[in-house]
C-alpha atoms as a PDB file:
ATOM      1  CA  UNK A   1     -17.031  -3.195 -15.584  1.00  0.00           C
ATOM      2  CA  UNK A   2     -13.561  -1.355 -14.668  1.00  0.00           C
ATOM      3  CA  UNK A   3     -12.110   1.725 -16.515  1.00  0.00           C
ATOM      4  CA  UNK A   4      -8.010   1.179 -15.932  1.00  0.00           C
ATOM      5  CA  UNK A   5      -6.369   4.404 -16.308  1.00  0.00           C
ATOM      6  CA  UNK A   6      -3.242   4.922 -17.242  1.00  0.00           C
ATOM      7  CA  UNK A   7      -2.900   8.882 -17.608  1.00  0.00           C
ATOM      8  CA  UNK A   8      -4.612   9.284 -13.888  1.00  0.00           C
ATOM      9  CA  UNK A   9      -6.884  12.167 -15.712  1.00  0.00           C
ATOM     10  CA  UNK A  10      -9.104  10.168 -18.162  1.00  0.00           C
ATOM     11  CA  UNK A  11     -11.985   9.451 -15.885  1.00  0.00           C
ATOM     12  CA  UNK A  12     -12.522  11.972 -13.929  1.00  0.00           C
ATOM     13  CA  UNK A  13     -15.384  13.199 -16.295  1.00  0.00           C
ATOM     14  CA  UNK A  14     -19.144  11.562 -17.048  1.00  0.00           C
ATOM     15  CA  UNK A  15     -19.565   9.193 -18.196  1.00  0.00           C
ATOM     16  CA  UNK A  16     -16.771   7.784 -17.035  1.00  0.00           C
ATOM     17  CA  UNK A  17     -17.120   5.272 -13.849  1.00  0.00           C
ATOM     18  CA  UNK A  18     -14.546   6.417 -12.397  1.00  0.00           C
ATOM     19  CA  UNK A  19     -15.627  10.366 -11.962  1.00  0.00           C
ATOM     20  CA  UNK A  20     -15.353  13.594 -10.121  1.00  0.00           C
ATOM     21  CA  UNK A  21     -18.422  12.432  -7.984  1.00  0.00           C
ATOM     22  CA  UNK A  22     -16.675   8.870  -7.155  1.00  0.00           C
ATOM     23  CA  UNK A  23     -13.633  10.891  -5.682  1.00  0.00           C
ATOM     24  CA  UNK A  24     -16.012  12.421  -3.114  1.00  0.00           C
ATOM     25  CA  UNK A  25     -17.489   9.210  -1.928  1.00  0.00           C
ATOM     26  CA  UNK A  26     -13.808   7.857  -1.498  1.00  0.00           C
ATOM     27  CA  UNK A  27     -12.970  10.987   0.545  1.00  0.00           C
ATOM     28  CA  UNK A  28     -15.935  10.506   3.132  1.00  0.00           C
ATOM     29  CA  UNK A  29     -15.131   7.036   2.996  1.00  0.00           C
ATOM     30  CA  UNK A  30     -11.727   6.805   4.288  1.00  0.00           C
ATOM     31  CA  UNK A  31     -11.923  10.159   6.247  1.00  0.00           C
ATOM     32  CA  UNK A  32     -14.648   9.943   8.289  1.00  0.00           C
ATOM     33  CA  UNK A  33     -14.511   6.694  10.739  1.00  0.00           C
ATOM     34  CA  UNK A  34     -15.846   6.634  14.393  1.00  0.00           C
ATOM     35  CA  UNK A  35     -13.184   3.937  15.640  1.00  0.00           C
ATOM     36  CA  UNK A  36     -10.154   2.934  15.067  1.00  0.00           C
ATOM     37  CA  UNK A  37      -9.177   0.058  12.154  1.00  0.00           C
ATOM     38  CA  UNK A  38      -6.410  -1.920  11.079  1.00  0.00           C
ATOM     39  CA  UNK A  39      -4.491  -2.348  13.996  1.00  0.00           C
ATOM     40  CA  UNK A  40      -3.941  -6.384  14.392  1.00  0.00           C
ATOM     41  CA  UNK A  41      -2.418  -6.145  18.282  1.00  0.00           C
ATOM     42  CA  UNK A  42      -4.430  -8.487  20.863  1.00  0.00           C
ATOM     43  CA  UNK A  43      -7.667  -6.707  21.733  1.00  0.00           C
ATOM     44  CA  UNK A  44      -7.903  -4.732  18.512  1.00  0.00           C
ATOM     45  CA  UNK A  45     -10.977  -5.418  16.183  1.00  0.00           C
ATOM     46  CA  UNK A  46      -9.096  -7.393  13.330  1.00  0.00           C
ATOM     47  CA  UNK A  47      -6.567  -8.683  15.980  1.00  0.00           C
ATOM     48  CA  UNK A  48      -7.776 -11.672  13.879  1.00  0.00           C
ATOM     49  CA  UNK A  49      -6.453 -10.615  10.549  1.00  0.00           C
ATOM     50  CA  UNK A  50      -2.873 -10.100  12.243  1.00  0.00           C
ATOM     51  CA  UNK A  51      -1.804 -13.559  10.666  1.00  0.00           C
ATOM     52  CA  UNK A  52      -2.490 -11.923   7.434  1.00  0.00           C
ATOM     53  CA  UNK A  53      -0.780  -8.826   8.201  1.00  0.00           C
ATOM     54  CA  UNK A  54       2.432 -10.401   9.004  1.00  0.00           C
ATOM     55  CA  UNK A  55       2.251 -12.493   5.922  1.00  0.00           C
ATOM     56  CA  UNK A  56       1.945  -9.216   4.036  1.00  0.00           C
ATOM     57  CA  UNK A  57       4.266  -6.770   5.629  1.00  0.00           C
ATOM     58  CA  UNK A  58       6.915  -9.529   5.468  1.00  0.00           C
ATOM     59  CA  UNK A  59       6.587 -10.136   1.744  1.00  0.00           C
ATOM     60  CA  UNK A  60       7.492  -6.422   1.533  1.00  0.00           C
ATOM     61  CA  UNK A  61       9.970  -6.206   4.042  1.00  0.00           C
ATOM     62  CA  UNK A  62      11.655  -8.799   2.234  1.00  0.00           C
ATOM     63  CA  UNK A  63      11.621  -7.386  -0.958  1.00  0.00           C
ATOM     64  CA  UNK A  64      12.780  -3.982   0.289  1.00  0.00           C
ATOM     65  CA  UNK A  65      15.430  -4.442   3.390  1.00  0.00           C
ATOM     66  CA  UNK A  66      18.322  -5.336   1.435  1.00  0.00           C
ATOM     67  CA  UNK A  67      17.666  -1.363  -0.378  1.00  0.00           C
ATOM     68  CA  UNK A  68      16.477   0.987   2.070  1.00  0.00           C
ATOM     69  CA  UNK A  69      18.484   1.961   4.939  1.00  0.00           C
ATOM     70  CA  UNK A  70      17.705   2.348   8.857  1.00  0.00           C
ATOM     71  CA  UNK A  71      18.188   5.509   8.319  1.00  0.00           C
ATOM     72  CA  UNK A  72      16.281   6.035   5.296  1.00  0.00           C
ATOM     73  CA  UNK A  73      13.026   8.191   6.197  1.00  0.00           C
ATOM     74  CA  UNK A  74       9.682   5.995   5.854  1.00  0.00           C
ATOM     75  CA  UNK A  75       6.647   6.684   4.615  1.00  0.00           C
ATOM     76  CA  UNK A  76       3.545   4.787   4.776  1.00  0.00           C
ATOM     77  CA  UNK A  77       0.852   6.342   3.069  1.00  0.00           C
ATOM     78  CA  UNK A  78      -2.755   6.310   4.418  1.00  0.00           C
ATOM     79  CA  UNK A  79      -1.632   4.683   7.466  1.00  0.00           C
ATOM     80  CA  UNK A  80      -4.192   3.629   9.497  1.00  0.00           C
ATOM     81  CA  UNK A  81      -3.401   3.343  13.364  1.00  0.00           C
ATOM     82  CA  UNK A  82       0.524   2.672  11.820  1.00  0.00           C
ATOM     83  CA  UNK A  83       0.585  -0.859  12.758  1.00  0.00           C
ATOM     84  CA  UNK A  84       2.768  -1.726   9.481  1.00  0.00           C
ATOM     85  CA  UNK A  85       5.144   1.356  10.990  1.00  0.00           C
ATOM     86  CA  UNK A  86       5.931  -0.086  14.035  1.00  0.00           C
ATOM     87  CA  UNK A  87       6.777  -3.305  12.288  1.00  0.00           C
ATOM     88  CA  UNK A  88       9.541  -1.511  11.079  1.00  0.00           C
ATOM     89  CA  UNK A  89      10.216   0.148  14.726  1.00  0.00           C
ATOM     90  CA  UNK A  90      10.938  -3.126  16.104  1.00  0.00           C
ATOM     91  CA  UNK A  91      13.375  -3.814  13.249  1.00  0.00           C
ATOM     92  CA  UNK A  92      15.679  -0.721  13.537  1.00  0.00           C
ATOM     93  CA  UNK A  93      14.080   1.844  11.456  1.00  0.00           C
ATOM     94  CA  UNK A  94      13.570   4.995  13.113  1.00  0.00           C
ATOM     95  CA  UNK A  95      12.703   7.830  10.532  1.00  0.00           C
ATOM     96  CA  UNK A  96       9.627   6.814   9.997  1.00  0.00           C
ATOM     97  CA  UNK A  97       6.557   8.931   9.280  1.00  0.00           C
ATOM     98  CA  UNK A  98       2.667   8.022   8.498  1.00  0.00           C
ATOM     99  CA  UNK A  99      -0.263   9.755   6.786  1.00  0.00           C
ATOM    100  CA  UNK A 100      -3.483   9.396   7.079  1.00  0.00           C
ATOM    101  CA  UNK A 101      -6.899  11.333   6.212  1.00  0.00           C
ATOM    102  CA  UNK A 102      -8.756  10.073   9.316  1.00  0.00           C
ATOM    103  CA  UNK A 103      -8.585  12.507  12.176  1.00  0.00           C
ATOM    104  CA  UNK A 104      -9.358   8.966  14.481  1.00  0.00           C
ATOM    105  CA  UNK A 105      -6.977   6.694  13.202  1.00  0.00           C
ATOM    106  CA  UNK A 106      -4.255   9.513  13.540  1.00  0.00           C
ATOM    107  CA  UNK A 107      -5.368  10.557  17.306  1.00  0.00           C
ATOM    108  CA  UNK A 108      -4.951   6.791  18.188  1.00  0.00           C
ATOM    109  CA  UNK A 109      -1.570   6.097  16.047  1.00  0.00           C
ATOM    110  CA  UNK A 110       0.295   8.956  18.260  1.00  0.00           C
ATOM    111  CA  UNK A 111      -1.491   7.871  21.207  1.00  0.00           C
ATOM    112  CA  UNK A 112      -0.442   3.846  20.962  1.00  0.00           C
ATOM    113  CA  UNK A 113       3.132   4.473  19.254  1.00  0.00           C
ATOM    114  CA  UNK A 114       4.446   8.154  20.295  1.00  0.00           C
ATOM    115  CA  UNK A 115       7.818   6.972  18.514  1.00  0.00           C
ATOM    116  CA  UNK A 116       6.901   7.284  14.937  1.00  0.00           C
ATOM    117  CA  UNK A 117       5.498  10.747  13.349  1.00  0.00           C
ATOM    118  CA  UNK A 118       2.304  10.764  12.182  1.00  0.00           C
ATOM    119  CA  UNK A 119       0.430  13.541   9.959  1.00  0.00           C
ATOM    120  CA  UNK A 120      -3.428  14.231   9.489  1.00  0.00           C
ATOM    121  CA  UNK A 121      -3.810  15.001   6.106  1.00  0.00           C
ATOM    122  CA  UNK A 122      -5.332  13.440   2.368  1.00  0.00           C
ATOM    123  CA  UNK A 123      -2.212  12.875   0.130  1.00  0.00           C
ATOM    124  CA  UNK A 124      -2.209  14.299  -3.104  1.00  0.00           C
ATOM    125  CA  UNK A 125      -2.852  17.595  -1.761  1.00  0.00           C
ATOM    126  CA  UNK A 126       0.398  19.747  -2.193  1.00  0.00           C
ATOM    127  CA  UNK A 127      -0.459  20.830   1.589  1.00  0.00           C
ATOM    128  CA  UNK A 128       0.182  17.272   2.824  1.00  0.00           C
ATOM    129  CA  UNK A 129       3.633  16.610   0.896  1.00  0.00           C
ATOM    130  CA  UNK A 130       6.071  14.417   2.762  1.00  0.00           C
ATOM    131  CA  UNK A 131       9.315  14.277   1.489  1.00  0.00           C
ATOM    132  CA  UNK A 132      10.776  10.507   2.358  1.00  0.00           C
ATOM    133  CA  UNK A 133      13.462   8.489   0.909  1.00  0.00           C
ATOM    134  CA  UNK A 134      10.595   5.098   0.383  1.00  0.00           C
ATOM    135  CA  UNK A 135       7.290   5.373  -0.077  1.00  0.00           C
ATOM    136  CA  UNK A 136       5.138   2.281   0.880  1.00  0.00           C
ATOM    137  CA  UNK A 137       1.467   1.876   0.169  1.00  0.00           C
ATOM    138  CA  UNK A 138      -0.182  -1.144   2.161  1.00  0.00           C
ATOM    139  CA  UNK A 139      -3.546  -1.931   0.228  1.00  0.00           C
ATOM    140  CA  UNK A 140      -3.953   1.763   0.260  1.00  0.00           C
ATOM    141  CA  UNK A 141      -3.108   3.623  -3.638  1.00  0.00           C
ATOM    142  CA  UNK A 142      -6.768   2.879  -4.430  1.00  0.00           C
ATOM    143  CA  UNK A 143      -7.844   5.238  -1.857  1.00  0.00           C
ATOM    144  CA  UNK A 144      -6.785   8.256  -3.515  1.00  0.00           C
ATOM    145  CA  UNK A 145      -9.069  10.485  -5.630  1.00  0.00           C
ATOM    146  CA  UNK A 146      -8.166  10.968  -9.119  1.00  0.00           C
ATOM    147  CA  UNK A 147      -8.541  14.543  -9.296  1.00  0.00           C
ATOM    148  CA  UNK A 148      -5.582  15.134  -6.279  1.00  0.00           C
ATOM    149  CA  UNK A 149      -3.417  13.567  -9.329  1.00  0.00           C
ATOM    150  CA  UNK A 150      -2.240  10.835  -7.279  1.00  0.00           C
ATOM    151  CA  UNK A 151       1.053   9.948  -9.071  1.00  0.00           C
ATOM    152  CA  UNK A 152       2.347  13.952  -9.457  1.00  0.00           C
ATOM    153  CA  UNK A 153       2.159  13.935  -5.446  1.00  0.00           C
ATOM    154  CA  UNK A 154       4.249  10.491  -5.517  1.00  0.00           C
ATOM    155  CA  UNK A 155       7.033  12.364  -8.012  1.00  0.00           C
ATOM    156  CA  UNK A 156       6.990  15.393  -5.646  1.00  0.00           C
ATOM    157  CA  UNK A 157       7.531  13.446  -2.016  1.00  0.00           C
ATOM    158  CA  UNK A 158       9.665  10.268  -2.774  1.00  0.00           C
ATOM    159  CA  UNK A 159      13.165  10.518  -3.440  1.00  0.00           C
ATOM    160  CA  UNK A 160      14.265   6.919  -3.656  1.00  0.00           C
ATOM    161  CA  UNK A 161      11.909   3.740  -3.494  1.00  0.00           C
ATOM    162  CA  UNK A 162       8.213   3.426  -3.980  1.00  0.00           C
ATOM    163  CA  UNK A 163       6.781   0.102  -2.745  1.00  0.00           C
ATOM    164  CA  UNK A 164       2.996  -0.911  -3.870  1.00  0.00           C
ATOM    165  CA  UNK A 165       1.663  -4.073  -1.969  1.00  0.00           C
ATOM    166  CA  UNK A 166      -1.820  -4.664  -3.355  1.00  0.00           C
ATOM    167  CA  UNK A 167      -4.228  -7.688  -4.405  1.00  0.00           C
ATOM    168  CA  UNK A 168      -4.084  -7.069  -8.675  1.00  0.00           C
ATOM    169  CA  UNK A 169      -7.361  -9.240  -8.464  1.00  0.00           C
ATOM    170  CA  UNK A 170      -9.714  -6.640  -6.716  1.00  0.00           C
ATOM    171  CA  UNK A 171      -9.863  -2.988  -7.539  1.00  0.00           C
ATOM    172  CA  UNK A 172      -6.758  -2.166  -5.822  1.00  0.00           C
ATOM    173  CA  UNK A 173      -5.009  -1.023  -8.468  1.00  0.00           C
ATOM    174  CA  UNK A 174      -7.380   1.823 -10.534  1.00  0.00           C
ATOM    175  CA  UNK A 175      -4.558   3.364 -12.259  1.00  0.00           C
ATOM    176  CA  UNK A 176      -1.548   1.931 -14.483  1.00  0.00           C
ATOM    177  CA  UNK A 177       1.858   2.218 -11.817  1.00  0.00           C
ATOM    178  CA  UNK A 178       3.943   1.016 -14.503  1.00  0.00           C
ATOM    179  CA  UNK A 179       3.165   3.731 -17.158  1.00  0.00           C
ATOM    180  CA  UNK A 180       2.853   6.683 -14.672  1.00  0.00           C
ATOM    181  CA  UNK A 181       5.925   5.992 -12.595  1.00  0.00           C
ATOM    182  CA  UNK A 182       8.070   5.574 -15.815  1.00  0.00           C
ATOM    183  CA  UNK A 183       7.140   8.921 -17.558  1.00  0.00           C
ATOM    184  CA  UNK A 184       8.251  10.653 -13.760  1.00  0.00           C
ATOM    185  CA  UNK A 185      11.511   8.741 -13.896  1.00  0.00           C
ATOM    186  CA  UNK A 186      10.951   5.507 -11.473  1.00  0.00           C
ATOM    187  CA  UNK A 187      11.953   2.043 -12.763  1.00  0.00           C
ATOM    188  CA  UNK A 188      10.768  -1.461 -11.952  1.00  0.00           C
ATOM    189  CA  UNK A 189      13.225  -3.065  -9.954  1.00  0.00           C
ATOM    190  CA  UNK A 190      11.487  -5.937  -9.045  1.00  0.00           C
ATOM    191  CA  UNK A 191       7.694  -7.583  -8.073  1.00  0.00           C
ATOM    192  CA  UNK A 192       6.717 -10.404  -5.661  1.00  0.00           C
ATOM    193  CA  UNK A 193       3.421 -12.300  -6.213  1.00  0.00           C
ATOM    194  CA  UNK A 194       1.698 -14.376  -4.077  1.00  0.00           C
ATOM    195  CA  UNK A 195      -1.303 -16.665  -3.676  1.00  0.00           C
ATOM    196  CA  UNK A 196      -3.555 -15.079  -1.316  1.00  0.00           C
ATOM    197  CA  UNK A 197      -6.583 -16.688   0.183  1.00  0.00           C
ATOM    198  CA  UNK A 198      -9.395 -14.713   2.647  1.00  0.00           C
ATOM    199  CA  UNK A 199      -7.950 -11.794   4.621  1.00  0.00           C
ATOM    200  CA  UNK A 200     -10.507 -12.782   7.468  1.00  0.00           C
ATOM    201  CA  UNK A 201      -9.021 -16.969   7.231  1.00  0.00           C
ATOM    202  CA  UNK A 202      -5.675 -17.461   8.171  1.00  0.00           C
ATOM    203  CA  UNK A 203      -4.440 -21.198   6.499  1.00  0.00           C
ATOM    204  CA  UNK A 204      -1.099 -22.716   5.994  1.00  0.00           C
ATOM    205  CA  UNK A 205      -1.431 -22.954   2.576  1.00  0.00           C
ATOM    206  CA  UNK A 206      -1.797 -19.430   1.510  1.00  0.00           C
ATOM    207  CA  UNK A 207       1.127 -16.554   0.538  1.00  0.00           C
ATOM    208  CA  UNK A 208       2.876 -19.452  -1.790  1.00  0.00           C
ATOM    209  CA  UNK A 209       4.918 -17.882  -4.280  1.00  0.00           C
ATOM    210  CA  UNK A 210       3.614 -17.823  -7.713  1.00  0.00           C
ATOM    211  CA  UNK A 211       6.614 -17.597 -10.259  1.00  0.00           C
ATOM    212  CA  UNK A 212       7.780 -19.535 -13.541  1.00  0.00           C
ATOM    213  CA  UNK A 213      10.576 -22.194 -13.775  1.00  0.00           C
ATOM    214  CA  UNK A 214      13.970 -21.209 -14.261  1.00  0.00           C
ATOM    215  CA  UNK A 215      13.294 -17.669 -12.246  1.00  0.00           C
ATOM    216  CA  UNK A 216      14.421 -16.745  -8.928  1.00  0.00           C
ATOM    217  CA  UNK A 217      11.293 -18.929  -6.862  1.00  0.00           C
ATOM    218  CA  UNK A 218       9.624 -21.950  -7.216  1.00  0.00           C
ATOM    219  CA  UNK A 219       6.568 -22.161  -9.582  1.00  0.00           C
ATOM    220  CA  UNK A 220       2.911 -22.444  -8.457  1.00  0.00           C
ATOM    221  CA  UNK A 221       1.394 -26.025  -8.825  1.00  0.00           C
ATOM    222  CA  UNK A 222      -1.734 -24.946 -10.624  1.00  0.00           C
ATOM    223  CA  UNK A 223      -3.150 -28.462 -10.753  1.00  0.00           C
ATOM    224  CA  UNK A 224      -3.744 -29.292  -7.290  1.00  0.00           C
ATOM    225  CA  UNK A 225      -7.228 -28.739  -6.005  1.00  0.00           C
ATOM    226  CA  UNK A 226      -6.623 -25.862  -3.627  1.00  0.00           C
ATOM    227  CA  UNK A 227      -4.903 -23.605  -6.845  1.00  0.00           C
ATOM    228  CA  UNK A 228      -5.491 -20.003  -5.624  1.00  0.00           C
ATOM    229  CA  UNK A 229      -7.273 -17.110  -7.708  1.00  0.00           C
ATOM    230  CA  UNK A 230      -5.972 -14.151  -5.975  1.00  0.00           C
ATOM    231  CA  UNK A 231      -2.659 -13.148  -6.064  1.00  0.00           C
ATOM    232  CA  UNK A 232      -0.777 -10.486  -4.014  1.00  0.00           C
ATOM    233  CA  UNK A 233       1.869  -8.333  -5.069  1.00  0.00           C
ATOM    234  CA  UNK A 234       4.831  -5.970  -4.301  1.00  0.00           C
ATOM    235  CA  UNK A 235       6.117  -3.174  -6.266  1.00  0.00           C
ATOM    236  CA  UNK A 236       9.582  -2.154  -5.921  1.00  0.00           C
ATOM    237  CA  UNK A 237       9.787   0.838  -8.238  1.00  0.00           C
ATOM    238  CA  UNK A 238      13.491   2.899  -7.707  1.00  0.00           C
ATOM    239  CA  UNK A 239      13.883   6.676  -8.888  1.00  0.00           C
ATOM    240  CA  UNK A 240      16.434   6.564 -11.915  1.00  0.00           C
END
């Protein structure tokens, strides 16, 4: 069973699953690695999940490049060792900036790519505000407790664009982005799905759009024997 919030301060109470004592088990969770993760260059532990990576940084590159300029300021939100950041390095984006909670991935980020910014902090703290013009989350929103009222810290730091690439068929996505961006004044501009198979198995047949006739991509053949049942999407939500 999943409680899906919508307000982002229903379940933060017994008996509730998703409570109070939850948020402290995702704090020491994504705060308190050994190594470095998620970095996908050659030599780097899930060097062989950088297929996958690609796949999924492009569908939201895609989506995004024709609205946020080089110069727009960047922000990708928990991080990691800013792999996904330097992606956009190599494109022509050079405001770019990266949080994350873990004091490890941080030290190797600005060690591997002294280019990009990166900050040391848990968002949704008012401490660890970064004001940016997009906002991109990279299988990351889940990480954030629900007592550091996760979409009041999104209102106060992003001016423009907030992106949301997650996988709608896991627990990605706790909390309603719809409702709770609307009532702070983002819209919907558009969303991307995509059939996604095993992070850890790269294949040829995965990332196919999944759309409906007479929109703006082809439809997904559902009746084949390799029909998907994960799908991947991106959020392009724009402050109105």
């Amino acid at each position: 069973m999943q409680v899906f919030s919508t307000d982002d301060k229903s379940y933060t109470k017994i008996p509730f699953l998703n409570n109070i004592f939850r948020d402290f088990t995702r704090i020491r969770q994504y705060s308190e690695h050994h190594q470095a993760f998620y970095d996908y260059d050659e030599g780097a532990e899930y060097h062989h999940r950088k297929e996958w990576a690609e796949k999924t940084f492009n569908l939201t590159f895609d989506l995004i490049k024709d609205y946020v300029g080089k110069n727009d300021r960047i922000l990708d939100v928990c991080c990691g060792t800013g792999w996904h950041l330097n992606q956009f390095l190599e494109r022509g984006y050079s405001n770019l900036i990266g949080i994350d909670a873990d004091p490890v991935q941080i030290d190797y980020a600005r060690k591997k790519r002294p280019r990009i910014k990166f900050v040391n902090g848990f968002f949704g703290k008012k401490k660890f505000d970064v004001d940016c013009d997009c906002m991109i989350w990279f299988d990351s929103i889940s990480r954030i407790p629900f007592h550091f009222r996760l979409f009041d810290a999104i209102d106060r730091s992003g001016a423009k664009f907030i992106v949301i690439n997650s996988q709608e068929t896991s627990n990605d996505l706790y909390r309603d982005p719809h409702y709770n961006l609307g009532k702070r004044g983002f819209m919907l501009l558009e969303k991307r799905t995509v059939t996604e198979d095993d992070k850890n198995v790269s294949g040829n047949d995965d990332f196919k759009p999944f759309g409906t006739i007479g929109m703006n991509r082809p439809p997904l053949d559902i009746s084949g024997p390799k029909t998907r049942r994960l799908f991947r999407s991106v959020y392009l939500f724009m402050r109105v």
